[in-house]
PDB file of N, CA and C in Angstrom:
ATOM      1  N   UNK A   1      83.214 122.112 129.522  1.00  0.00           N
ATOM      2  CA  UNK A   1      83.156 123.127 130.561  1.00  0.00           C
ATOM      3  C   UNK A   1      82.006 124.086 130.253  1.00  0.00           C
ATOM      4  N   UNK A   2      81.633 124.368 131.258  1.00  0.00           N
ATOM      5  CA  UNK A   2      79.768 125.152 131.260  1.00  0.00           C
ATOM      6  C   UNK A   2      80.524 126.865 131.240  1.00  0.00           C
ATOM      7  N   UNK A   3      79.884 127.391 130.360  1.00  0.00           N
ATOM      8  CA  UNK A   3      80.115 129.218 130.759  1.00  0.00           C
ATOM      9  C   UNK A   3      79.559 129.642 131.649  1.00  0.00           C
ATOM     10  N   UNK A   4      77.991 128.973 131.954  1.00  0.00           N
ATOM     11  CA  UNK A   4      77.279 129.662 132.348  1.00  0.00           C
ATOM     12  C   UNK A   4      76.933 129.158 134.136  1.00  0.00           C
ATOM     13  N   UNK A   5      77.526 129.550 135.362  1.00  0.00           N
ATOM     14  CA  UNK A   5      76.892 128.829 136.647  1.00  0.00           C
ATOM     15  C   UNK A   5      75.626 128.954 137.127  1.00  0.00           C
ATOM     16  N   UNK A   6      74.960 127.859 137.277  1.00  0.00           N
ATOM     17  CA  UNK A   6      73.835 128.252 137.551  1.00  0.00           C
ATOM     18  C   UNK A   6      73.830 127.918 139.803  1.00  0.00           C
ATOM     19  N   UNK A   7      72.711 128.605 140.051  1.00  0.00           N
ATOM     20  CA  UNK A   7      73.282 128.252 141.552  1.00  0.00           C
ATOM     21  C   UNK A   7      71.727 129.122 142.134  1.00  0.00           C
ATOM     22  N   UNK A   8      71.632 128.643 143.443  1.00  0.00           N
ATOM     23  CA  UNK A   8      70.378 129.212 144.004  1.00  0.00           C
ATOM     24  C   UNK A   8      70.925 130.716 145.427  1.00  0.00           C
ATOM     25  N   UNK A   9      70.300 131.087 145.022  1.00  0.00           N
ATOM     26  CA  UNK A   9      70.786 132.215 146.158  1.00  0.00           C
ATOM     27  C   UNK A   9      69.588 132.840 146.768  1.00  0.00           C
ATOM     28  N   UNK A  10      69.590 133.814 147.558  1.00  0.00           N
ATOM     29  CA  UNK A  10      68.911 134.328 148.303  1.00  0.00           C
ATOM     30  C   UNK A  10      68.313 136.164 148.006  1.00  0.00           C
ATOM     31  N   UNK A  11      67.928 136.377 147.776  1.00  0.00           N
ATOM     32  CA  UNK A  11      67.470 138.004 146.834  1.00  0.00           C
ATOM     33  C   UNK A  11      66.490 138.733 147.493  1.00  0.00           C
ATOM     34  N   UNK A  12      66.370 139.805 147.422  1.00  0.00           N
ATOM     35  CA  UNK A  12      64.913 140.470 148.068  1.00  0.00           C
ATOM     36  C   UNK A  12      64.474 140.802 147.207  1.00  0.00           C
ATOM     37  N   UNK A  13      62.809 140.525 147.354  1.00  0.00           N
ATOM     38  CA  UNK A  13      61.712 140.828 146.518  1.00  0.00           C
ATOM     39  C   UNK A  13      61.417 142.245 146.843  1.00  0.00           C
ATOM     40  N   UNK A  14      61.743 142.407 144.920  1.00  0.00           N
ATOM     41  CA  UNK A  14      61.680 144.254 144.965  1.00  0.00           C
ATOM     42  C   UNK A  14      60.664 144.342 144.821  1.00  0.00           C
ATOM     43  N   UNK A  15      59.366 143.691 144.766  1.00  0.00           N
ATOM     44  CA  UNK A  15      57.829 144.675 144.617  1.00  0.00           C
ATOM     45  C   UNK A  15      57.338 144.154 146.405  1.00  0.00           C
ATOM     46  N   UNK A  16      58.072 143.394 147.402  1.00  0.00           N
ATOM     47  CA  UNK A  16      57.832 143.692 148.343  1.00  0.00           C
ATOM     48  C   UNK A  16      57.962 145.102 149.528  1.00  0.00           C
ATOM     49  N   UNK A  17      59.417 145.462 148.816  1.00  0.00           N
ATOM     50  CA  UNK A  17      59.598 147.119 149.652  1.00  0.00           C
ATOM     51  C   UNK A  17      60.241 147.517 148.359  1.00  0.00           C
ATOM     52  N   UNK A  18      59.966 148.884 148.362  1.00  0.00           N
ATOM     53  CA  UNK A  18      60.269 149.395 147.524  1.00  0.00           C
ATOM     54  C   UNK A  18      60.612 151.206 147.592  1.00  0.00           C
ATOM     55  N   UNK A  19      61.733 152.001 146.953  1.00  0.00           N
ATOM     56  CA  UNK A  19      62.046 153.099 147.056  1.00  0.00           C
ATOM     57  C   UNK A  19      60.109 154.179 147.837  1.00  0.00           C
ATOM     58  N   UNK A  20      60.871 154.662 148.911  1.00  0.00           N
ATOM     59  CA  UNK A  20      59.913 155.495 149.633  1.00  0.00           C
ATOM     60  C   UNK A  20      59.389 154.803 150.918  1.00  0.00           C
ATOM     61  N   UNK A  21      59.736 153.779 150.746  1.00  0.00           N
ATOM     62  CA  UNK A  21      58.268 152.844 152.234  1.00  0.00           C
ATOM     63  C   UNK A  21      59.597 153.507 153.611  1.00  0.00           C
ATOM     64  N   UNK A  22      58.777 153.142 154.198  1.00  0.00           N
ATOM     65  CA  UNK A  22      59.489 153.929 155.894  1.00  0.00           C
ATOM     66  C   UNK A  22      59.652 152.142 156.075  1.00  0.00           C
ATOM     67  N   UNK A  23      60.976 152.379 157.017  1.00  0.00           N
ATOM     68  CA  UNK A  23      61.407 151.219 156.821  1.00  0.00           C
ATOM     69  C   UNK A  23      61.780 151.181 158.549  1.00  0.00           C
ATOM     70  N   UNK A  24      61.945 150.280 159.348  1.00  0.00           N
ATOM     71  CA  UNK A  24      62.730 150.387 160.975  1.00  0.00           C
ATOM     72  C   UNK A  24      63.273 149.098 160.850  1.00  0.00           C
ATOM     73  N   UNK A  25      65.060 149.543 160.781  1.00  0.00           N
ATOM     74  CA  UNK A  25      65.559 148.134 160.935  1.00  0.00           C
ATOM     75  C   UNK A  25      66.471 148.172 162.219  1.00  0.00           C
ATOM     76  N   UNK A  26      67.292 147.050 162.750  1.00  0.00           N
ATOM     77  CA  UNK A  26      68.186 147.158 163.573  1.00  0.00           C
ATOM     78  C   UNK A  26      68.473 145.716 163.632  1.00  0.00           C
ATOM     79  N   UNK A  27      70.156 146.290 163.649  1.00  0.00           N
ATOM     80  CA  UNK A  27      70.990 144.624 162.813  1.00  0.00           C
ATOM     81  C   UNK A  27      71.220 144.476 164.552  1.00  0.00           C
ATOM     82  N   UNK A  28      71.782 142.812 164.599  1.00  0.00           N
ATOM     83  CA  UNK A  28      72.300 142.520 165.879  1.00  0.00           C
ATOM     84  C   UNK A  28      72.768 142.831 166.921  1.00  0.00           C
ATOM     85  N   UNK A  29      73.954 143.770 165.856  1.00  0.00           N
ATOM     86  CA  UNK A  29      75.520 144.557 166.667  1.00  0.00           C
ATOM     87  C   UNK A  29      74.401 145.919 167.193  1.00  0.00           C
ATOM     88  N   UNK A  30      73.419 146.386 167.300  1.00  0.00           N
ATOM     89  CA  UNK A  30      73.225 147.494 167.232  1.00  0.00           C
ATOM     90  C   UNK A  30      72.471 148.036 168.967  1.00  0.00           C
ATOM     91  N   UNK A  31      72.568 148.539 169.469  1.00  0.00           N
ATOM     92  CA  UNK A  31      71.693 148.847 170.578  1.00  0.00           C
ATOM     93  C   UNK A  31      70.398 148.892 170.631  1.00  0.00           C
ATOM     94  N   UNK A  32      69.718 149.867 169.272  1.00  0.00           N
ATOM     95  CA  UNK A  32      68.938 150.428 169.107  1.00  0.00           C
ATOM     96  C   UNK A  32      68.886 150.427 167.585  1.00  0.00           C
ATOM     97  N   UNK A  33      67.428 150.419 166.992  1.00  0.00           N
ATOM     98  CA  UNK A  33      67.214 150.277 165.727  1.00  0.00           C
ATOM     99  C   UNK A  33      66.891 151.742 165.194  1.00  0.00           C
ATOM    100  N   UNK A  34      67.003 151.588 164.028  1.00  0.00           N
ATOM    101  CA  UNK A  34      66.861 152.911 162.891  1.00  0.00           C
ATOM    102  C   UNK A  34      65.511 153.082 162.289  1.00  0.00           C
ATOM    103  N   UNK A  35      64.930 154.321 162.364  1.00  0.00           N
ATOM    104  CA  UNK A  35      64.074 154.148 161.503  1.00  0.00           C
ATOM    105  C   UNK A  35      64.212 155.092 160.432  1.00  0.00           C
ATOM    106  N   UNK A  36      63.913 154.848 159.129  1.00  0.00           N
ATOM    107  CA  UNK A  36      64.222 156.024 158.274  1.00  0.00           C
ATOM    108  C   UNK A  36      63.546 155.502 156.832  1.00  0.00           C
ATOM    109  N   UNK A  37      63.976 156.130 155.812  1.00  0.00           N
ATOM    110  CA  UNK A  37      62.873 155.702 154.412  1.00  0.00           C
ATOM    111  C   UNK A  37      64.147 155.067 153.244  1.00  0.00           C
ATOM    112  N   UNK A  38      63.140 153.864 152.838  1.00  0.00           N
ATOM    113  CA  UNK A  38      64.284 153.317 151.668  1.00  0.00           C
ATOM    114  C   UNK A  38      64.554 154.324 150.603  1.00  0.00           C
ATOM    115  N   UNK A  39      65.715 154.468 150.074  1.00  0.00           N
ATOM    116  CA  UNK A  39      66.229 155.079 148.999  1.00  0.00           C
ATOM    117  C   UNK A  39      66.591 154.006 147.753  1.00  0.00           C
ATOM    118  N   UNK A  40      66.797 152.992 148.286  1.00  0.00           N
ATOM    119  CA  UNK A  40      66.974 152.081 146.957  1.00  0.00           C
ATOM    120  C   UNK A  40      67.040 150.591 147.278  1.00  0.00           C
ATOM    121  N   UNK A  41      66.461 150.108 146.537  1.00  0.00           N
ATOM    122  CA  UNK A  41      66.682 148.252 146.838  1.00  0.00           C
ATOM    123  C   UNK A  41      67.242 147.666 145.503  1.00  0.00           C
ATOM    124  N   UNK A  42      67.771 146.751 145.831  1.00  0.00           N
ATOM    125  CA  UNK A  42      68.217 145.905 144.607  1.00  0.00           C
ATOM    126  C   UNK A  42      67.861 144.641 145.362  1.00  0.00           C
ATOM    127  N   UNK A  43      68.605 143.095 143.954  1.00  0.00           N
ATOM    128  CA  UNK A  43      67.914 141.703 144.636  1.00  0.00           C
ATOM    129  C   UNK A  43      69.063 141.506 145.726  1.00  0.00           C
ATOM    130  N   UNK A  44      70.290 142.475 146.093  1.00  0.00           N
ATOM    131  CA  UNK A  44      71.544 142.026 147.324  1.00  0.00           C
ATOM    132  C   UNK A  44      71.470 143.084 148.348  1.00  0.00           C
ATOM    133  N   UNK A  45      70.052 144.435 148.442  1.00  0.00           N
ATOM    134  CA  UNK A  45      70.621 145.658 149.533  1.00  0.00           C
ATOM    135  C   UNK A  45      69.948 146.226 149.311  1.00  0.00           C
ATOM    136  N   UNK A  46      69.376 146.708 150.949  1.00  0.00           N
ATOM    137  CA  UNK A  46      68.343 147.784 150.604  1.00  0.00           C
ATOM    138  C   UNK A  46      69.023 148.738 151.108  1.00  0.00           C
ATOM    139  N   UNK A  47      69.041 150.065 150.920  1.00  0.00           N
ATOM    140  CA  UNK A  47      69.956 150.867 151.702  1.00  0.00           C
ATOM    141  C   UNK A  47      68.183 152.008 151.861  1.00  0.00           C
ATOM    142  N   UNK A  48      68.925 152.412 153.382  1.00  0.00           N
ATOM    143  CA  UNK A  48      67.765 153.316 154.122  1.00  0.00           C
ATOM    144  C   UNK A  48      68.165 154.757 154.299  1.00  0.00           C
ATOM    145  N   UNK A  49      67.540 155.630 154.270  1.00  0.00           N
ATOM    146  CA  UNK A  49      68.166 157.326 154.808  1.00  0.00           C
ATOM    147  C   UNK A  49      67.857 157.404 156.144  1.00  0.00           C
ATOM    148  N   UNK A  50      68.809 157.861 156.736  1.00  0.00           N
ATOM    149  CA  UNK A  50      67.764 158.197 158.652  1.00  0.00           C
ATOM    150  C   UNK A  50      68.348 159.480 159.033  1.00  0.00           C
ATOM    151  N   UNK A  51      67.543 160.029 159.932  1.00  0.00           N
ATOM    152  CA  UNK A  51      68.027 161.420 160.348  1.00  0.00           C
ATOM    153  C   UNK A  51      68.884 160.707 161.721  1.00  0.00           C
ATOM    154  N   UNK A  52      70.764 160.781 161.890  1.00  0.00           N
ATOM    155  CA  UNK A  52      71.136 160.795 163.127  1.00  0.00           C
ATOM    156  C   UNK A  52      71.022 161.674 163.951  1.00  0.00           C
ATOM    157  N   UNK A  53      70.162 162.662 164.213  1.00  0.00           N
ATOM    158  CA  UNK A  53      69.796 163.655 165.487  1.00  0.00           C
ATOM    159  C   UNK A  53      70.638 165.099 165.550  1.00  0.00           C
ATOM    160  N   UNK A  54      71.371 165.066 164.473  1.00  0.00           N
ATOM    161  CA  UNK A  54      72.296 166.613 164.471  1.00  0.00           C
ATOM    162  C   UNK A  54      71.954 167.213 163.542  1.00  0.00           C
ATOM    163  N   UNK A  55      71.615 168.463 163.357  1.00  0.00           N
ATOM    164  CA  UNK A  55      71.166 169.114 162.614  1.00  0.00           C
ATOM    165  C   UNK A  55      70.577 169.445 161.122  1.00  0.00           C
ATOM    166  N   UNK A  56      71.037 169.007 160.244  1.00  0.00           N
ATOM    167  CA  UNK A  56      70.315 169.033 158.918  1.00  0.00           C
ATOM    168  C   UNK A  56      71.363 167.844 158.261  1.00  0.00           C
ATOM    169  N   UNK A  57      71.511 167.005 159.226  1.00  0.00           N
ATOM    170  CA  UNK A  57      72.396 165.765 157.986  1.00  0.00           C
ATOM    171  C   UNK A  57      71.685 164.554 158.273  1.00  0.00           C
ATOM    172  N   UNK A  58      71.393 163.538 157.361  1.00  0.00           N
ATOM    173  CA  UNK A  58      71.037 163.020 157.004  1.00  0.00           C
ATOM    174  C   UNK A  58      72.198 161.299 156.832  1.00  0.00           C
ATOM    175  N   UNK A  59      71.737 160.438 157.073  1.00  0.00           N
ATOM    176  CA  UNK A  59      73.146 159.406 156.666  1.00  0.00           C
ATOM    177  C   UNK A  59      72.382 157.944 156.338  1.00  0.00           C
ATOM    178  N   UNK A  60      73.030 157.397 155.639  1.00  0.00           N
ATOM    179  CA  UNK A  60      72.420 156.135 155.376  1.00  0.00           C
ATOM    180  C   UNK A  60      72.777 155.036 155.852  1.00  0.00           C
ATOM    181  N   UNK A  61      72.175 153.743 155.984  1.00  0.00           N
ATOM    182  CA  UNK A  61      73.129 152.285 155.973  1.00  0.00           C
ATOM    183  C   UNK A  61      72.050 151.445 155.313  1.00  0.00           C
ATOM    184  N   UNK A  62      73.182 150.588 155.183  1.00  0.00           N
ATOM    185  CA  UNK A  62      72.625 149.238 153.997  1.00  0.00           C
ATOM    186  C   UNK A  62      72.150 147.613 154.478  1.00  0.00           C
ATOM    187  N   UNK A  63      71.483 147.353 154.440  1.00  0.00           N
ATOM    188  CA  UNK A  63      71.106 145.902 154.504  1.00  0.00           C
ATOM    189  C   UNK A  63      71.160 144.974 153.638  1.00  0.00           C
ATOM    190  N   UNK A  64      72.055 143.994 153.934  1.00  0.00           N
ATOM    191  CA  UNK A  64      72.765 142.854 152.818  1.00  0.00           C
ATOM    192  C   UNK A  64      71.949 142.217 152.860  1.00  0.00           C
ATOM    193  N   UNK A  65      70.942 141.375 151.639  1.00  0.00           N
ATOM    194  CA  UNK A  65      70.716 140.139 151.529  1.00  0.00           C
ATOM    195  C   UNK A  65      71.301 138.714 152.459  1.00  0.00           C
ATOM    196  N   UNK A  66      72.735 138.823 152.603  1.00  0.00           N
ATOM    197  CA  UNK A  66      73.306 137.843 153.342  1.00  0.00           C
ATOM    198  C   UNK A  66      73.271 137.662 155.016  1.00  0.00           C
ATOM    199  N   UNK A  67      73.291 138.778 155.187  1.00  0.00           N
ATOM    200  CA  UNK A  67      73.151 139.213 156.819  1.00  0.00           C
ATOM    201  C   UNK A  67      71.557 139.129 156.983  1.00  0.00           C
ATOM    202  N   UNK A  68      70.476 139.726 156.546  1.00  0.00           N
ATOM    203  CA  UNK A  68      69.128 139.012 156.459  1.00  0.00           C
ATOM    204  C   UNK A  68      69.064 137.606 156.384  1.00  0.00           C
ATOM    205  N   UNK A  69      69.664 137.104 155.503  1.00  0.00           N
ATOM    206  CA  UNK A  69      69.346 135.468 155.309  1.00  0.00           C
ATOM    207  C   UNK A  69      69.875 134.853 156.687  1.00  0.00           C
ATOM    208  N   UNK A  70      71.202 134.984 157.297  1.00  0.00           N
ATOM    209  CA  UNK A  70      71.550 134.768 158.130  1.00  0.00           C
ATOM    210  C   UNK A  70      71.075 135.319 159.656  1.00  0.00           C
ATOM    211  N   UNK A  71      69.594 135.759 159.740  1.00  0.00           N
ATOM    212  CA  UNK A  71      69.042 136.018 160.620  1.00  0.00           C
ATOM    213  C   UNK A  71      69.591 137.342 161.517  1.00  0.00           C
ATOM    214  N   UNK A  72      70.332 138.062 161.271  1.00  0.00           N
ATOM    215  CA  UNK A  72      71.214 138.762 162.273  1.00  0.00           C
ATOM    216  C   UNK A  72      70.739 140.821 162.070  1.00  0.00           C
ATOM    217  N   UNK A  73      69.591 140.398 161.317  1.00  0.00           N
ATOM    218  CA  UNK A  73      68.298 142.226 161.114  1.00  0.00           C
ATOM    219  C   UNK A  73      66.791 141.780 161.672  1.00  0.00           C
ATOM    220  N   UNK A  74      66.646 142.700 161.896  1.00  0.00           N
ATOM    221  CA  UNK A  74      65.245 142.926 162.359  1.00  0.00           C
ATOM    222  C   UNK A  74      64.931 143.738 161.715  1.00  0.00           C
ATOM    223  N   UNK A  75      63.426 144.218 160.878  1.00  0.00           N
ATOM    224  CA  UNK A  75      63.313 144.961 159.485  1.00  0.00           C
ATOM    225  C   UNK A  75      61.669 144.623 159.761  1.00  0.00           C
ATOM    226  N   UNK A  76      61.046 146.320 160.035  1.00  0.00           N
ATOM    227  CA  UNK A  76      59.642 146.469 159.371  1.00  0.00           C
ATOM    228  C   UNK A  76      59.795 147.566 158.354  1.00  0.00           C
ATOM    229  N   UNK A  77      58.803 147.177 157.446  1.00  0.00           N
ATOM    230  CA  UNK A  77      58.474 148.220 156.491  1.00  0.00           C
ATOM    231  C   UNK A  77      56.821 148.282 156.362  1.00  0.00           C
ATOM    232  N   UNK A  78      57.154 149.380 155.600  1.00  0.00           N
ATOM    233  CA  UNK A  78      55.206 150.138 155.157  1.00  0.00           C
ATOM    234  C   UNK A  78      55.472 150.880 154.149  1.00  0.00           C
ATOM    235  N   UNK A  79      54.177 150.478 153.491  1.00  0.00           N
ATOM    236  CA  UNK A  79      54.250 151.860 152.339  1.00  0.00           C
ATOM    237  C   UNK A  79      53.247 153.232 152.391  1.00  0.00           C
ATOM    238  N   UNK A  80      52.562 152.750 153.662  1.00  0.00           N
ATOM    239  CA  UNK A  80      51.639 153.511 154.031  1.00  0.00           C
ATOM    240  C   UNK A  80      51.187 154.081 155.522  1.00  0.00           C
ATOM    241  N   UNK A  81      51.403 152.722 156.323  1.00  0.00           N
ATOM    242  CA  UNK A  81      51.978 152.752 157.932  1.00  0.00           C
ATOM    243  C   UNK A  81      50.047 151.917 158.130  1.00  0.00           C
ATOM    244  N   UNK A  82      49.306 152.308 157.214  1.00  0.00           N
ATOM    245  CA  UNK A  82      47.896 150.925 157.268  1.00  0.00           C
ATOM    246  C   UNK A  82      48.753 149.628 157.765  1.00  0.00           C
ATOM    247  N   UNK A  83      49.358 149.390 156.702  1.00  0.00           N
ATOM    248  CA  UNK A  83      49.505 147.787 157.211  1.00  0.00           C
ATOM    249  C   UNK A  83      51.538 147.460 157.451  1.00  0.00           C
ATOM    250  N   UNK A  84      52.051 147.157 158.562  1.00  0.00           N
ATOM    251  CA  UNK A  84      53.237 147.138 158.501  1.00  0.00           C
ATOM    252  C   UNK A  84      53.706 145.407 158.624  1.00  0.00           C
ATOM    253  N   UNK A  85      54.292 145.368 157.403  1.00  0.00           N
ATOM    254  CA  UNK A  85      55.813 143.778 157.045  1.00  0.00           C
ATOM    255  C   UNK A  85      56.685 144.281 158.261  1.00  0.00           C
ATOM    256  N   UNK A  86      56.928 142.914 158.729  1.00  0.00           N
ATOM    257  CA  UNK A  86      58.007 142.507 159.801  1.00  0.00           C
ATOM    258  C   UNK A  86      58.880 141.139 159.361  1.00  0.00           C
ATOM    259  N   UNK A  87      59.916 141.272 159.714  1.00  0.00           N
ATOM    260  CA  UNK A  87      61.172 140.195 159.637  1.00  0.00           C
ATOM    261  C   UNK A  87      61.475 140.414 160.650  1.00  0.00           C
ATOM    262  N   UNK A  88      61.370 139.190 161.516  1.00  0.00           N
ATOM    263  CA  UNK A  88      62.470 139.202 162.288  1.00  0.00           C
ATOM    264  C   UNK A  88      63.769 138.585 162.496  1.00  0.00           C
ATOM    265  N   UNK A  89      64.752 139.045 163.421  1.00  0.00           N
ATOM    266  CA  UNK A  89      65.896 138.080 163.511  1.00  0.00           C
ATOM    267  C   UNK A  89      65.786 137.463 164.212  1.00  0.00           C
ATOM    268  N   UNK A  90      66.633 136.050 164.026  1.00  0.00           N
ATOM    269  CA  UNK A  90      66.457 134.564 164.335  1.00  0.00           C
ATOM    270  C   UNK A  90      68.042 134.420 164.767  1.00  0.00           C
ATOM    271  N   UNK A  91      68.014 134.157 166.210  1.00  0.00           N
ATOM    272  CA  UNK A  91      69.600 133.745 166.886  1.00  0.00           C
ATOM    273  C   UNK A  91      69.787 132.360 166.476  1.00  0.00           C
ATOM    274  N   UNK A  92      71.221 132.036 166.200  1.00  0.00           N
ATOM    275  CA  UNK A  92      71.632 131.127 165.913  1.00  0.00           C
ATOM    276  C   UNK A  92      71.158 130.364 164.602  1.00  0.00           C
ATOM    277  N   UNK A  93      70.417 130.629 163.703  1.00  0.00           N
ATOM    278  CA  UNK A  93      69.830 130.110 162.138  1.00  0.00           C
ATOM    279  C   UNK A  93      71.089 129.737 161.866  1.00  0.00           C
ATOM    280  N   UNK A  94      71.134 128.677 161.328  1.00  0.00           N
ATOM    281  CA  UNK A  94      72.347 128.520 159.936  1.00  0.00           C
ATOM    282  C   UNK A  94      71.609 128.405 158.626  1.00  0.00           C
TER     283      UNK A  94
END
């Protein structure tokens, strides 16, 4: 019996976005997309800050690795707004 599993998965490349880049995502379920600045990425979630429109608060949400892989975000980023990365979502991908 093996200790160790080995297995292929799906990760985001952290020197592609990284804490600070202005980020505009908007998942499937959503009307309307977010734009706001990454606060942190790891290789399973980037989570973003956005201003929701009321007064001095601030709120975040997260983007799963899995829900990206599964086509169901739409996601530009910049680290500068020169040159802007796009993903888009893809209906129906398996």
């Amino acid at each position: 019996m093996e200790l160790i599993v080995k297995e292929t998965r799906a990760r985001f490349d952290t020197e592609a976005v990284k804490m600070g880049y202005a980020l505009y995502a908007k998942h499937a379920s959503w009307d309307n997309g977010r734009t706001g600045v990454v606060t942190a990425v790891t290789d399973t979630t980037i989570i973003a800050m956005f201003h929701p429109g009321i007064g001095n608060v601030i709120n975040h949400f997260a983007i799963p690795v899995s829900e990206v892989e599964r086509g169901e975000w739409d996601v530009r980023w910049s680290a500068d707004l020169s040159e802007v990365n796009e993903l888009k979502a893809t209906e129906g991908e398996e």
